[in-house]
Protein backbone atom coordinates (compact mmCIF):
# COMPACT_ATOMS: atom_id res chain seq x y z
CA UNK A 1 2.94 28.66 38.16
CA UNK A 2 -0.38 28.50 38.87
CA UNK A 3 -1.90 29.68 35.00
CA UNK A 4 0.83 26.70 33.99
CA UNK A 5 -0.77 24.61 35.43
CA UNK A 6 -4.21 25.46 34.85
CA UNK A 7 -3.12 25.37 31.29
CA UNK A 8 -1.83 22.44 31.22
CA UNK A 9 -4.76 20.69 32.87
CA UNK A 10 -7.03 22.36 30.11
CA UNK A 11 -5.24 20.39 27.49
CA UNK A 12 -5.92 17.13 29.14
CA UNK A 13 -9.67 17.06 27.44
CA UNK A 14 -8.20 17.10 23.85
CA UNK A 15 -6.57 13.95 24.14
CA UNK A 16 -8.33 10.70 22.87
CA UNK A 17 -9.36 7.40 25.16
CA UNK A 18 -5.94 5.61 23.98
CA UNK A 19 -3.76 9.16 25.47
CA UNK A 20 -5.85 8.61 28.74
CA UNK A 21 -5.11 4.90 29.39
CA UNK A 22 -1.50 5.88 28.76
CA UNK A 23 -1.27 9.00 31.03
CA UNK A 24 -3.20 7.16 33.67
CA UNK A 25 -0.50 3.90 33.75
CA UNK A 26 2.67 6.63 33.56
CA UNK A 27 0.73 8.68 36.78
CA UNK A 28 0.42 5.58 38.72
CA UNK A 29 3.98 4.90 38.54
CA UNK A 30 5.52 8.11 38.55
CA UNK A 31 3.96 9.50 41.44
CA UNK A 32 6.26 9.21 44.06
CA UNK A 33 9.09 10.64 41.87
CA UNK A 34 7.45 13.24 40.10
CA UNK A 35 5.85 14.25 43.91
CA UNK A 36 9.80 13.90 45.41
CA UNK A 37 11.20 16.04 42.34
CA UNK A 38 8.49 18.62 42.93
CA UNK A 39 8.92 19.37 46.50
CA UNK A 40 12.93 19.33 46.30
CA UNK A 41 12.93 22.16 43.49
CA UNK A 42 9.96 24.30 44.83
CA UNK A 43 10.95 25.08 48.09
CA UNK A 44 9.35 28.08 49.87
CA UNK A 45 12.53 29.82 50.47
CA UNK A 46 13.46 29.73 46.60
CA UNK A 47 13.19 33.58 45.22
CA UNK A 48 11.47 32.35 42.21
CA UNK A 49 8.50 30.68 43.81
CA UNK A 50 7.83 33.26 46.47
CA UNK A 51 4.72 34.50 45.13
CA UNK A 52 3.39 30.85 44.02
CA UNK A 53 0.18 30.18 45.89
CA UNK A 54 0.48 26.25 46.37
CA UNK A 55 -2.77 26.32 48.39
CA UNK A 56 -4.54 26.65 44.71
CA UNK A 57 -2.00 23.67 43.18
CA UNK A 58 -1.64 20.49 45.14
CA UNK A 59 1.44 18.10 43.93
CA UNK A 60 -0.78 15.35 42.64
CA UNK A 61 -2.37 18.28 39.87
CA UNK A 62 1.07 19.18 39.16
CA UNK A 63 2.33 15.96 38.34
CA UNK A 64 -0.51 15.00 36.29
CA UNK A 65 -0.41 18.10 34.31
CA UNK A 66 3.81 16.99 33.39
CA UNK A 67 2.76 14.02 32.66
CA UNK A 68 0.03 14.86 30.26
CA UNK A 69 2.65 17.55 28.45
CA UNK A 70 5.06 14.82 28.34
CA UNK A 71 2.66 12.05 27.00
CA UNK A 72 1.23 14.47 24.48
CA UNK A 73 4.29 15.41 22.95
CA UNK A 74 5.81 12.28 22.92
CA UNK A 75 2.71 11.00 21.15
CA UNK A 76 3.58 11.66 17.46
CA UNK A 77 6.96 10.50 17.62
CA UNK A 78 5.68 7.27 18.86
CA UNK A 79 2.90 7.32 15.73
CA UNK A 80 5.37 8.00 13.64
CA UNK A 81 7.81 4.78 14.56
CA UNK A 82 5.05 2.73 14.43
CA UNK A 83 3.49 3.47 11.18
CA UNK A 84 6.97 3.44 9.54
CA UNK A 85 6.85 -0.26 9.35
CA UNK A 86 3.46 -0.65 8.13
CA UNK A 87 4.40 2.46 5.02
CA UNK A 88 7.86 0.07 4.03
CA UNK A 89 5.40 -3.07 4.13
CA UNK A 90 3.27 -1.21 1.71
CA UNK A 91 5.48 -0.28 -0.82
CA UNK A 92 7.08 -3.87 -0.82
CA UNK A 93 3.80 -5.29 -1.34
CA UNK A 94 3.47 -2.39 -4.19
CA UNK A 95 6.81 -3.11 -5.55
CA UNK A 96 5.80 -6.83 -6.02
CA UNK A 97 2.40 -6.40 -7.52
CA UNK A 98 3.71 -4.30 -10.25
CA UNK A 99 6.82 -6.73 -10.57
CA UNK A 100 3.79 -9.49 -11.12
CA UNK A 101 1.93 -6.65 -13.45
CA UNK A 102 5.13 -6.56 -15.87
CA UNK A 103 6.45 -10.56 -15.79
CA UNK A 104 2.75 -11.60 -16.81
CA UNK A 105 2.41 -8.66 -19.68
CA UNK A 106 5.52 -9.78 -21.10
CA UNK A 107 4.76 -13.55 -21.11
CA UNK A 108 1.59 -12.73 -22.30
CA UNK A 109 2.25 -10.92 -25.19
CA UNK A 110 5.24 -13.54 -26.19
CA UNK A 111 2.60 -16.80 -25.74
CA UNK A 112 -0.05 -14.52 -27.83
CA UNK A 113 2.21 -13.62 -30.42
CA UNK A 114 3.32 -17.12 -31.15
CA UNK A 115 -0.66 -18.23 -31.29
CA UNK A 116 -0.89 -15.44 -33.63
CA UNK A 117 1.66 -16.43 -35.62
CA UNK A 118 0.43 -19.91 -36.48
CA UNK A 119 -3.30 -19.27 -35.68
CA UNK A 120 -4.53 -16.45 -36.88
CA UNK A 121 -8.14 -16.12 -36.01
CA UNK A 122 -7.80 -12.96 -33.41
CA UNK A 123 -11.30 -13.21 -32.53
CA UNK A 124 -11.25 -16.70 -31.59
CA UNK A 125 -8.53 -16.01 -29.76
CA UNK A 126 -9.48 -13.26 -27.87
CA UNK A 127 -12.81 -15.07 -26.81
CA UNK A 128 -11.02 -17.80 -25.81
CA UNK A 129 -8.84 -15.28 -23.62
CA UNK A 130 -12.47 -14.02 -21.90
CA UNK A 131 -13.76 -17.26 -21.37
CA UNK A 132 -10.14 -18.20 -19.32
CA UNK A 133 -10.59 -14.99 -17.61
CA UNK A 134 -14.54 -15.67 -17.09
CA UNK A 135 -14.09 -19.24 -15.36
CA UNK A 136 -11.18 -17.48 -13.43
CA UNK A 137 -13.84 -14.85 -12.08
CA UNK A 138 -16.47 -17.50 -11.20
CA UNK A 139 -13.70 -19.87 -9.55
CA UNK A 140 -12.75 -16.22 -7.48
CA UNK A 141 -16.63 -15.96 -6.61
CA UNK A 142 -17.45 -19.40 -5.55
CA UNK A 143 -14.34 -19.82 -3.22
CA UNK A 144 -15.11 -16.51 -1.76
CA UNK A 145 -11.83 -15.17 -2.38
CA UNK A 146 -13.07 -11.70 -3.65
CA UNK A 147 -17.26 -10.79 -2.34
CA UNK A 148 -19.57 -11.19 -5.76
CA UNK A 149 -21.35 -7.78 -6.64
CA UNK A 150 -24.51 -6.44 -6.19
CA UNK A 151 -26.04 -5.27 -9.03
CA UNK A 152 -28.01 -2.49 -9.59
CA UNK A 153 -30.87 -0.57 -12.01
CA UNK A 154 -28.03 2.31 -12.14
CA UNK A 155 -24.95 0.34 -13.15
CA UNK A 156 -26.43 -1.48 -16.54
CA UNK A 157 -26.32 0.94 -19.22
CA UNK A 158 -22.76 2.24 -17.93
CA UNK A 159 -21.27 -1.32 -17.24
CA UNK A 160 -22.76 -2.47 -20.79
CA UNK A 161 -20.81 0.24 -22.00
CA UNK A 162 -17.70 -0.20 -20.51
CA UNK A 163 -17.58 -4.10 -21.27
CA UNK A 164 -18.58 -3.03 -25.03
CA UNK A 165 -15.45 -0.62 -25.09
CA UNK A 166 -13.36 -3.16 -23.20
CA UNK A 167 -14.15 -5.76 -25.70
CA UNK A 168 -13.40 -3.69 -28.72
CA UNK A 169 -10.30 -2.65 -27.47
CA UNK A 170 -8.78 -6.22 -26.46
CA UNK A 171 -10.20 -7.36 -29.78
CA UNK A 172 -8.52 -4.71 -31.63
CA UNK A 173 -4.94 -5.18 -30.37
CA UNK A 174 -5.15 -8.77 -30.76
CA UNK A 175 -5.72 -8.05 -34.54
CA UNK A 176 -2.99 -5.55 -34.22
CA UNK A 177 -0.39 -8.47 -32.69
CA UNK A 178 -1.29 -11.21 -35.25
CA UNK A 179 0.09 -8.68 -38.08
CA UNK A 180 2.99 -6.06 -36.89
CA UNK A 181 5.33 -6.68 -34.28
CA UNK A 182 4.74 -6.59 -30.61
CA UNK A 183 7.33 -3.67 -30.21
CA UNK A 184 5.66 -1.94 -32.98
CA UNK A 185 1.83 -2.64 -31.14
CA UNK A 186 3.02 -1.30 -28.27
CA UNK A 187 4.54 2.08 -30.05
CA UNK A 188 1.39 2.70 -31.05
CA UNK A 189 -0.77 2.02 -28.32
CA UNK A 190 1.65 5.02 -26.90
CA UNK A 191 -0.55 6.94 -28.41
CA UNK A 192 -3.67 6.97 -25.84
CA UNK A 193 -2.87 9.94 -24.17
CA UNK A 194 -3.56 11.98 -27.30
CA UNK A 195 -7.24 10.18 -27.65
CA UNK A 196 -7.97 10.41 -23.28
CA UNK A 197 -7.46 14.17 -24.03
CA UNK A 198 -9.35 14.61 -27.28
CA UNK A 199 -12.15 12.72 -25.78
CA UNK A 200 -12.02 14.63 -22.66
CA UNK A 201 -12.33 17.86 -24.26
CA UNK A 202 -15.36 16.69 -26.74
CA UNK A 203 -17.06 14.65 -23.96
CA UNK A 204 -15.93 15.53 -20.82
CA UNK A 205 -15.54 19.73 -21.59
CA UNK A 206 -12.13 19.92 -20.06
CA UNK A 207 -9.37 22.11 -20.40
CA UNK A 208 -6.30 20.54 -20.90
CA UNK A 209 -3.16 22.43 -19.17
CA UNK A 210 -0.41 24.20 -21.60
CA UNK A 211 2.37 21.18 -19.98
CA UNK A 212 -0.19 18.31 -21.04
CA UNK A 213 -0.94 19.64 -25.00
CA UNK A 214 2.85 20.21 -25.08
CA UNK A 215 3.80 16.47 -23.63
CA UNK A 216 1.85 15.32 -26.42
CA UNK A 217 3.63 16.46 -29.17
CA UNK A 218 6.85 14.23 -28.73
CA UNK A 219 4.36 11.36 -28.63
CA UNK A 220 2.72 12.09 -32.34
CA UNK A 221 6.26 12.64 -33.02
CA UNK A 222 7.24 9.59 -32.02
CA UNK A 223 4.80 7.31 -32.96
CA UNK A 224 5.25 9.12 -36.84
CA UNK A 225 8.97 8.17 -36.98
CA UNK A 226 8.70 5.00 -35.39
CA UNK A 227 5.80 4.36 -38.02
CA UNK A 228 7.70 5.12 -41.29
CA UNK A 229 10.91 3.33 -40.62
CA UNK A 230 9.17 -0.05 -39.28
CA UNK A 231 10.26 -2.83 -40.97
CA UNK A 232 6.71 -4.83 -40.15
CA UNK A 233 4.45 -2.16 -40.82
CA UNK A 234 0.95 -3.09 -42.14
CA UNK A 235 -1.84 -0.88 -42.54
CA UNK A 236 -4.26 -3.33 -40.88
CA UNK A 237 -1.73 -3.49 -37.85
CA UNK A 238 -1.53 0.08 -37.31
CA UNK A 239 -4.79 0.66 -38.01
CA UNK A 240 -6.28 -1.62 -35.43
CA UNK A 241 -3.92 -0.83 -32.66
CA UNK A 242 -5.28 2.60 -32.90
CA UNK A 243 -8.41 1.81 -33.33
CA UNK A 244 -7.87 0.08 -29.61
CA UNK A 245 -6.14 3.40 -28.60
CA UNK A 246 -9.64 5.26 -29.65
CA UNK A 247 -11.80 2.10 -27.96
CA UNK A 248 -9.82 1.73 -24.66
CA UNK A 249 -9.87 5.57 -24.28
CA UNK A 250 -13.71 5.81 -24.91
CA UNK A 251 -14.53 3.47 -21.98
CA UNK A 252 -12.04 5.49 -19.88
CA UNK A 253 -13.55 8.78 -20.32
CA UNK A 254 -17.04 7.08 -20.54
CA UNK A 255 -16.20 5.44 -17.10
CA UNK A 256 -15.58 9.40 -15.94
CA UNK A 257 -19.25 10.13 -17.75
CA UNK A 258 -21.17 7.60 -16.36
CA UNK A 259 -20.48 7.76 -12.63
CA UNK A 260 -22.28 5.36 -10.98
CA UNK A 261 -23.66 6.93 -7.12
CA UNK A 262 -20.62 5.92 -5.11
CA UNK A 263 -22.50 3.67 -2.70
CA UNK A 264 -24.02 1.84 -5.35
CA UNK A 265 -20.71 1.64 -7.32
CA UNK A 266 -18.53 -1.42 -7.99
CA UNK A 267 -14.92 -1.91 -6.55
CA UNK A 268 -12.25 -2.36 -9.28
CA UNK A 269 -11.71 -5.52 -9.36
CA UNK A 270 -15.44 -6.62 -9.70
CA UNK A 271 -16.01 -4.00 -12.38
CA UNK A 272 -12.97 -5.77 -14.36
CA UNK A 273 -14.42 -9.21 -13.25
CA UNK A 274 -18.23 -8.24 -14.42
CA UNK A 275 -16.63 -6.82 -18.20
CA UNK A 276 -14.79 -9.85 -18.45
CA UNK A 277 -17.82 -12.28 -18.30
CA UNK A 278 -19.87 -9.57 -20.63
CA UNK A 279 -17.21 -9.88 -23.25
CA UNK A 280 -16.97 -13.34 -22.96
CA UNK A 281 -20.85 -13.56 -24.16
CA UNK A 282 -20.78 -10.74 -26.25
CA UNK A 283 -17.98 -12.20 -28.67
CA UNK A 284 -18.89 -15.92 -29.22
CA UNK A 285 -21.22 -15.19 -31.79
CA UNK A 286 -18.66 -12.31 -33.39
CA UNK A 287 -16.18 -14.97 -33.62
CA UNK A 288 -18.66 -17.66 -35.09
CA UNK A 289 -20.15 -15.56 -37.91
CA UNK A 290 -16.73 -13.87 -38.55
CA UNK A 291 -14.04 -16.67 -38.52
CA UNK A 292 -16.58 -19.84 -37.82
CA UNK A 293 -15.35 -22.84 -35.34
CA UNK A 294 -12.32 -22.56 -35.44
CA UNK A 295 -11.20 -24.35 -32.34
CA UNK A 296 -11.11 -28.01 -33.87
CA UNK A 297 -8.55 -30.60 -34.44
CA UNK A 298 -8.22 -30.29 -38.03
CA UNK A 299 -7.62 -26.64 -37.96
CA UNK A 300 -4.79 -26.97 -34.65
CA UNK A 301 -3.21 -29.48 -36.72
CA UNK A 302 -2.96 -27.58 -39.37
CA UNK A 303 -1.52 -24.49 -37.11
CA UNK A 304 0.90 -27.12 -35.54
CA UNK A 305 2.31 -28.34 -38.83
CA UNK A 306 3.38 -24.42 -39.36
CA UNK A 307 6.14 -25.25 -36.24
CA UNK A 308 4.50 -25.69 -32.98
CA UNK A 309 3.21 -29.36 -31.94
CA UNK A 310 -0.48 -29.23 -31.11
CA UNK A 311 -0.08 -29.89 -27.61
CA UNK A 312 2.55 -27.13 -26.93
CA UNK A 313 0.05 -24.78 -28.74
CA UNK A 314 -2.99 -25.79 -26.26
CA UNK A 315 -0.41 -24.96 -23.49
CA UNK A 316 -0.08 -22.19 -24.89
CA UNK A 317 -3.34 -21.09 -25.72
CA UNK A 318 -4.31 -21.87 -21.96
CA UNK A 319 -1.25 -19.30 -20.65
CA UNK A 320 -2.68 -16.71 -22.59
CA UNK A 321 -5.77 -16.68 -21.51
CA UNK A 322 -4.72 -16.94 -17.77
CA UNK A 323 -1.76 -14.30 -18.48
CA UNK A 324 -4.40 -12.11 -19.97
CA UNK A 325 -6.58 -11.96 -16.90
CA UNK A 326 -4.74 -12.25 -14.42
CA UNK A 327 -2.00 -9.00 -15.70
CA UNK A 328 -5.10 -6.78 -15.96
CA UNK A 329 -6.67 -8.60 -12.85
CA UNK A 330 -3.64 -7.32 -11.07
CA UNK A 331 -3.81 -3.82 -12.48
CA UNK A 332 -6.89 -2.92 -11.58
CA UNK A 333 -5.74 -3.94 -7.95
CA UNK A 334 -3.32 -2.09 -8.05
CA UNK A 335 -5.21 1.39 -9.42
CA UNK A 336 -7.23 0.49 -6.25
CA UNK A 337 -4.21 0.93 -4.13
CA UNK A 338 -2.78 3.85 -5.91
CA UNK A 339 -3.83 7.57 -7.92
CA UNK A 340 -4.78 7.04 -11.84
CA UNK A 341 -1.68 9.38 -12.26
CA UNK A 342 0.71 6.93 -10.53
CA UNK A 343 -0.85 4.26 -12.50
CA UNK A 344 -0.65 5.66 -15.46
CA UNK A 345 3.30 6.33 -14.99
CA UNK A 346 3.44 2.70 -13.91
CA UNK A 347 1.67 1.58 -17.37
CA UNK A 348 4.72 4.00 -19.45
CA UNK A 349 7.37 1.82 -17.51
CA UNK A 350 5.45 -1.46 -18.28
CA UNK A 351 5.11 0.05 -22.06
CA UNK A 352 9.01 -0.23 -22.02
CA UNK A 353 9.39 -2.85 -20.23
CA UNK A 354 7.31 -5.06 -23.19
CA UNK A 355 8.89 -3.27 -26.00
CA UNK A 356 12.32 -4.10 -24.66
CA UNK A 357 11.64 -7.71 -24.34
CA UNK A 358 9.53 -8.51 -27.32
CA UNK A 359 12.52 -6.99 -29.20
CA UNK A 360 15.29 -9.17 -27.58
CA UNK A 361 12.81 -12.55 -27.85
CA UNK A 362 11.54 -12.19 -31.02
CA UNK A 363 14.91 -10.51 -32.64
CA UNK A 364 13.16 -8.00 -33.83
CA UNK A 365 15.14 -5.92 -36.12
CA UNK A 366 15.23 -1.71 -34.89
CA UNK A 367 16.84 0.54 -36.88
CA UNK A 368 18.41 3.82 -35.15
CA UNK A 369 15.61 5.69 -36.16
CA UNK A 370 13.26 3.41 -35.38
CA UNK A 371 14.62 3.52 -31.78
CA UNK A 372 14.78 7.11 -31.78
CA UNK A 373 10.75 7.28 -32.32
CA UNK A 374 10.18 4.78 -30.44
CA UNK A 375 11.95 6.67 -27.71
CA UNK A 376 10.29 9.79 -28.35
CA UNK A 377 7.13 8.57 -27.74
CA UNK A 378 7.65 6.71 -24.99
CA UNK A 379 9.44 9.81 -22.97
CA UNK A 380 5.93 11.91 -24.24
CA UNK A 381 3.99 9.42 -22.13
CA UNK A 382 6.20 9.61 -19.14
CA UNK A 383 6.17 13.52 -19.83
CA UNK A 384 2.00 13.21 -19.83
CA UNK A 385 2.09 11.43 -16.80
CA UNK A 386 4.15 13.78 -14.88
CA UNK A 387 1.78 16.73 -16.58
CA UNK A 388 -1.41 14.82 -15.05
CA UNK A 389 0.27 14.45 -11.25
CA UNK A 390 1.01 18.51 -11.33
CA UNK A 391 -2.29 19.20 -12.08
CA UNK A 392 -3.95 17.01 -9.77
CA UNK A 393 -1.66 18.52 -6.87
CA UNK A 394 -2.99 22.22 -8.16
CA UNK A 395 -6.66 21.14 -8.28
């Protein structure tokens, strides 16, 4: 009894400040029990506690020492009621952010389209989307809704990068929208696993697992089938949306390269806010020596006579550029909530998510086999994803 005891009371030191208070409040008012309880079952006479030496234990040591085993193993269960609520709260607020992620993709690839369709000057377009998404970022800033970044000597060259890549890449599918179909777009732009591996192997040196190279197959599949039976297909479509496959998967990997030292490093969503305004400024003059000034009233008449009125298009000009930032806004929080593998499964879904939709509001005809590639690649990407999460868990 009296090495139980002992033992007990060694344990005591382990526990942490908030154990203490607790032990302390239960030994105040247990006392008298636990003291009562003690001396009923240990009496002298009892066979089993005829060799105890109770001159070494006093009742007030004993107690304590039950109510420390009792407090300490009651402990965890208590942790684990309480952060149950705070883990469901979580994966609501999860649920709803990528809920957000997919409503504003969809409406923003139905406004752009129908821009596209009766304006087509992509680059013009696409700056106008930046300088939405640039005035949204200040507007963020000034009200103090998100801190403003530090900047430093260490972040230009990489951030310069990025926004270059980020540019190119936004640029690029806009050019691919304005000619092929959204569903058919988005096939393509299936393809960026293939490129985030090629690039990691010729940049980044890595070894890509057996389950990865083979996920990828179905995907090149996929994208091949969809390709030859598509009833929109244009050679500057497809060739621009993978252009922005090559383009958006350069500044990934390059974002890998380029670590900046993580206490000098931007969060997320100020990196995405800080590209945004770059690209802004670095495709005004692009879209003046390539298209000129586009955004008059002569030329918006001329795109509402075509069958939109020219106020419904500045409406909708306006909800692309806020749908624009604000779905990629809300990625990026979202990657900072969750793994890039996660994400990246979360990005397949949303992949079929726009498909789907674009197909039902636009009427776009699908043949079988158009489906069936379309399909294919799709279930690569989800296969990718899953390939990525098993190898994180083994490294």
């Amino acid at each position: 009894m009296e090495s139980c005891a002992l033992t007990l009371s060694s344990s005591t030191s382990s526990l942490n400040p908030r154990h203490r208070i607790r032990i302390n409040h239960v030994y105040r008012n247990t006392l008298p029990e636990i003291v009562q309880v003690y001396r009923s079952c240990c009496p002298s006479t009892s066979p089993m506690f005829s060799n105890c030496n109770f001159s070494l234990v006093s009742s007030k040591r004993i107690c304590y020492d039950l109510v420390v085993s009792r407090a300490a193993a009651s402990t965890p269960e208590t942790s684990d009621e309480s952060a149950n609520p705070a883990e469901v709260s979580r994966m609501l607020q999860l649920a709803s952010m990528f809920g957000v992620w997919y409503m504003l993709n969809i409406y923003f690839n139905i406004f752009n389209k129908q821009v596209l369709k009766v304006f087509p000057y992509p680059t013009t377009v696409t700056t106008f989307q930046f300088g939405c998404g640039a005035l949204m970022v200040l507007s963020m800033w000034t009200l103090r809704l998100h801190p403003a970044p530090k900047f430093h000597k260490s972040q230009v060259v990489p951030v310069l990068m990025l926004a270059t890549a980020h540019t190119m890449g936004n640029l690029l599918t806009n050019v691919s929208l304005g000619k092929v179909a959204v569903s058919f777009t988005h096939t393509i732009k299936a393809m960026e696993p293939f490129f985030t591996v090629l690039f990691s192997v010729l940049l980044l040196s890595e070894r890509p697992t057996l389950w990865v190279v083979a996920s990828l197959l179905p995907i090149v599949a996929g994208v091949a089938l969809a390709s030859f039976t598509e009833a929109s297909f244009n050679w500057i479509g497809f060739g621009s949306a993978m252009a922005s496959n090559v383009t958006n998967q350069t500044r990934n990997v390059l974002s890998k390269k380029f670590m900046i030292r993580k206490e000098e490093a931007l969060d997320n969503i100020n990196l995405f806010s800080v590209m945004t305004i770059i690209s802004f400024f670095m495709l005004i003059p692009f879209a003046v020596l390539l298209e000129g000034f586009k955004l008059t009233p002569e030329y918006l008449q001329f795109a509402a006579s075509q069958g939109i009125n020219v106020r419904d298009l500045c409406v909708r000009f306006v909800l692309t550029g806020v749908c624009f930032h604000s779905y990629q806004q809300v990625s990026y929080m979202i990657l900072q909530m969750v793994s890039p593998v996660t994400h990246a499964v979360g990005n397949c879904v949303k992949r079929v998510v726009v498909i789907v939709s674009s197909v039902i509001f636009f009427q776009t005809p699908v043949s079988p086999i158009n489906s069936l590639g379309t399909g294919l690649a799709l279930a690569g990407v989800f296969l990718y994803s899953r390939a990525k999460r098993i190898k994180a868990k083994t490294d």
